[in-house]
N, C-alpha and C. Protein backbone atom coordinates (compact mmCIF):
# COMPACT_ATOMS: atom_id res chain seq x y z
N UNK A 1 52.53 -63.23 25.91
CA UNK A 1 52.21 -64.06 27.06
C UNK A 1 50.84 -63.64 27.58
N UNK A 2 49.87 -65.12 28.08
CA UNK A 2 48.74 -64.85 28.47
C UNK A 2 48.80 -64.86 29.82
N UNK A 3 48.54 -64.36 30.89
CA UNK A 3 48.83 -64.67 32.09
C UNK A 3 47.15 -64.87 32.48
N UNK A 4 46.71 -65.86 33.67
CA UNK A 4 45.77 -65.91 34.48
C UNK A 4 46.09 -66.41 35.63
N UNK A 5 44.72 -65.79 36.58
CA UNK A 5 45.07 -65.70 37.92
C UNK A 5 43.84 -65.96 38.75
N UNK A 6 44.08 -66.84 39.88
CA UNK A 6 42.53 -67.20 40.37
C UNK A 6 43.00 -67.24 42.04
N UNK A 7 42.30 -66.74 42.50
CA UNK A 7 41.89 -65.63 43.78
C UNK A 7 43.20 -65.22 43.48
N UNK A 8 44.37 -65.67 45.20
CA UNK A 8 45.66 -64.91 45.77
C UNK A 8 46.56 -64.85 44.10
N UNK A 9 46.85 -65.27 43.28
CA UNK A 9 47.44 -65.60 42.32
C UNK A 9 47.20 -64.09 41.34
N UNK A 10 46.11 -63.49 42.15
CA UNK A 10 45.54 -62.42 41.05
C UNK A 10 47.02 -61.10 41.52
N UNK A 11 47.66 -61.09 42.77
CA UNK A 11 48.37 -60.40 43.04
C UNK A 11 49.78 -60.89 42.36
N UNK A 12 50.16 -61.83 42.10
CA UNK A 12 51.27 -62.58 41.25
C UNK A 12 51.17 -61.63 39.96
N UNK A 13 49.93 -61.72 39.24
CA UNK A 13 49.88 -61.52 38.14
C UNK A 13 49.79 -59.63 37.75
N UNK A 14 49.02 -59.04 38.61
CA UNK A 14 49.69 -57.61 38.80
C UNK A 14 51.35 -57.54 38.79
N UNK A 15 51.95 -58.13 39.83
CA UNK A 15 53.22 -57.90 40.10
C UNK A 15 54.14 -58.06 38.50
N UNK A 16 53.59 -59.13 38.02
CA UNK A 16 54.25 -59.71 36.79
C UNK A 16 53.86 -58.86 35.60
N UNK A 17 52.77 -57.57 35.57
CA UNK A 17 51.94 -56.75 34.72
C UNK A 17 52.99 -55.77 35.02
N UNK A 18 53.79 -55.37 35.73
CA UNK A 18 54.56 -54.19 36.31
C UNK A 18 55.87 -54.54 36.43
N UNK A 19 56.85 -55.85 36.40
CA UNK A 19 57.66 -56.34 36.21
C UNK A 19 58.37 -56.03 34.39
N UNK A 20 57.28 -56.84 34.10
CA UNK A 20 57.30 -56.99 32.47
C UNK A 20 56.19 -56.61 31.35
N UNK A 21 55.82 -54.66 31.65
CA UNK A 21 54.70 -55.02 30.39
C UNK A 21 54.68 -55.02 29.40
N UNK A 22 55.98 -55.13 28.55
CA UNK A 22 56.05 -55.21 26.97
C UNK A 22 55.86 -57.10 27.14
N UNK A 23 55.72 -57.88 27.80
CA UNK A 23 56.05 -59.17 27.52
C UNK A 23 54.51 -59.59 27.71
N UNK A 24 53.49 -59.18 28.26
CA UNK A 24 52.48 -59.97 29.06
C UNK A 24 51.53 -59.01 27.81
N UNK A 25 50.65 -59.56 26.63
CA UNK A 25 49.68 -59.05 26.16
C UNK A 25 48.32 -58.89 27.00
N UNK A 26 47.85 -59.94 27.79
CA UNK A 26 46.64 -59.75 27.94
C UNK A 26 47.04 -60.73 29.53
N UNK A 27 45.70 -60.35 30.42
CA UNK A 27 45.94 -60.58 32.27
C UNK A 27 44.62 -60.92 32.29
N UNK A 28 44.59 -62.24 32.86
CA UNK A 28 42.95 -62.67 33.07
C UNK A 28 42.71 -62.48 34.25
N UNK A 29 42.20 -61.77 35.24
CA UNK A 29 41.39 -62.08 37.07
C UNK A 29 40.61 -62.91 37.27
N UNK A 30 40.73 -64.21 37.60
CA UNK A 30 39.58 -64.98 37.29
C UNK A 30 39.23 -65.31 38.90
N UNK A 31 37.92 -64.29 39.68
CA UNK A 31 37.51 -64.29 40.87
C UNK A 31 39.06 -64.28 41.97
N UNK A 32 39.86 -62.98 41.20
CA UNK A 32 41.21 -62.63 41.74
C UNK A 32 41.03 -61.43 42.22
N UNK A 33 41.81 -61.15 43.38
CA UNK A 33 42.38 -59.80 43.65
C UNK A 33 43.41 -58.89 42.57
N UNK A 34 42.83 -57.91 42.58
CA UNK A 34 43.33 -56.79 41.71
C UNK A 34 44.35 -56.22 42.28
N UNK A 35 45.60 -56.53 42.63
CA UNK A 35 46.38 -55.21 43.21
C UNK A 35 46.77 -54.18 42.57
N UNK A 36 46.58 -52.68 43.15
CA UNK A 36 47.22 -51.41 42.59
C UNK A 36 48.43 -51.09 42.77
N UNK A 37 48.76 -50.27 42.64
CA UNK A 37 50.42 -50.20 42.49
C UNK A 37 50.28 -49.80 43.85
N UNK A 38 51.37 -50.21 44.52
CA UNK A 38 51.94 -49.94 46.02
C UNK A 38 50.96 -50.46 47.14
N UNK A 39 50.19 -51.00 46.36
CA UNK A 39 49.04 -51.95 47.33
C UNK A 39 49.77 -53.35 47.75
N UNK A 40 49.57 -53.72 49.27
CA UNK A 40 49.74 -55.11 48.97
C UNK A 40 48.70 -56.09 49.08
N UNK A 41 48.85 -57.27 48.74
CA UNK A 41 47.77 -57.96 48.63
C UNK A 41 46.98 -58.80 49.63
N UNK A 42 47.36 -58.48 50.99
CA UNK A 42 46.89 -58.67 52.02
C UNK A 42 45.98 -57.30 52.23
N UNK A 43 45.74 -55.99 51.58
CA UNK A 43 45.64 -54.87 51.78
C UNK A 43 43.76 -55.14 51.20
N UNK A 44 43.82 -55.86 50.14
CA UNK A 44 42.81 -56.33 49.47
C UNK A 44 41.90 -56.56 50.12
N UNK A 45 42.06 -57.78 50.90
CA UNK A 45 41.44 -58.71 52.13
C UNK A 45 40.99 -58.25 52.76
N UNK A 46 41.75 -56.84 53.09
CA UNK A 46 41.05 -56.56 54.51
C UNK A 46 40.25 -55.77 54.40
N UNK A 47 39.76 -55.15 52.96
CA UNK A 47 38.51 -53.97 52.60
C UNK A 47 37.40 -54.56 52.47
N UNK A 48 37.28 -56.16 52.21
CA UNK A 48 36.14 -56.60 51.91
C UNK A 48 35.62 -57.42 53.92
C-alpha cells in the first residue's frame, strides 16, 4: 500500500505508518504535517 497525504491528512497517514507497518510500503507528505510518535497534530501547528 501507497499511502499519500496533503496538509492535515499528513497526520492520518503517520497514524496509519504506526497502526500497520508491515502493510504500508511507501508514505508520501505532500506539503503535510509530519507527526512524531506521541505528537499530536494540532501540536504541529502551533510550532510554526
Amino acid at each position: 500500500v501507497i499511502l499519500v497525504g496533503h496538509s492535515c491528512a499528513g497526520a492520518c497517514v503517520s497514524y496509519a505508518l504506526e497502526l500497520f507497518p508491515k502493510k504500508v510500503s511507501k508514505a508520501v507528505f505532500l506539503s503535510a504535517a509530519m507527526v512524531s510518535n506521541g505528537q499530536r497534530p494540532f501540536d504541529v501547528f502551533a510550532e510554526e
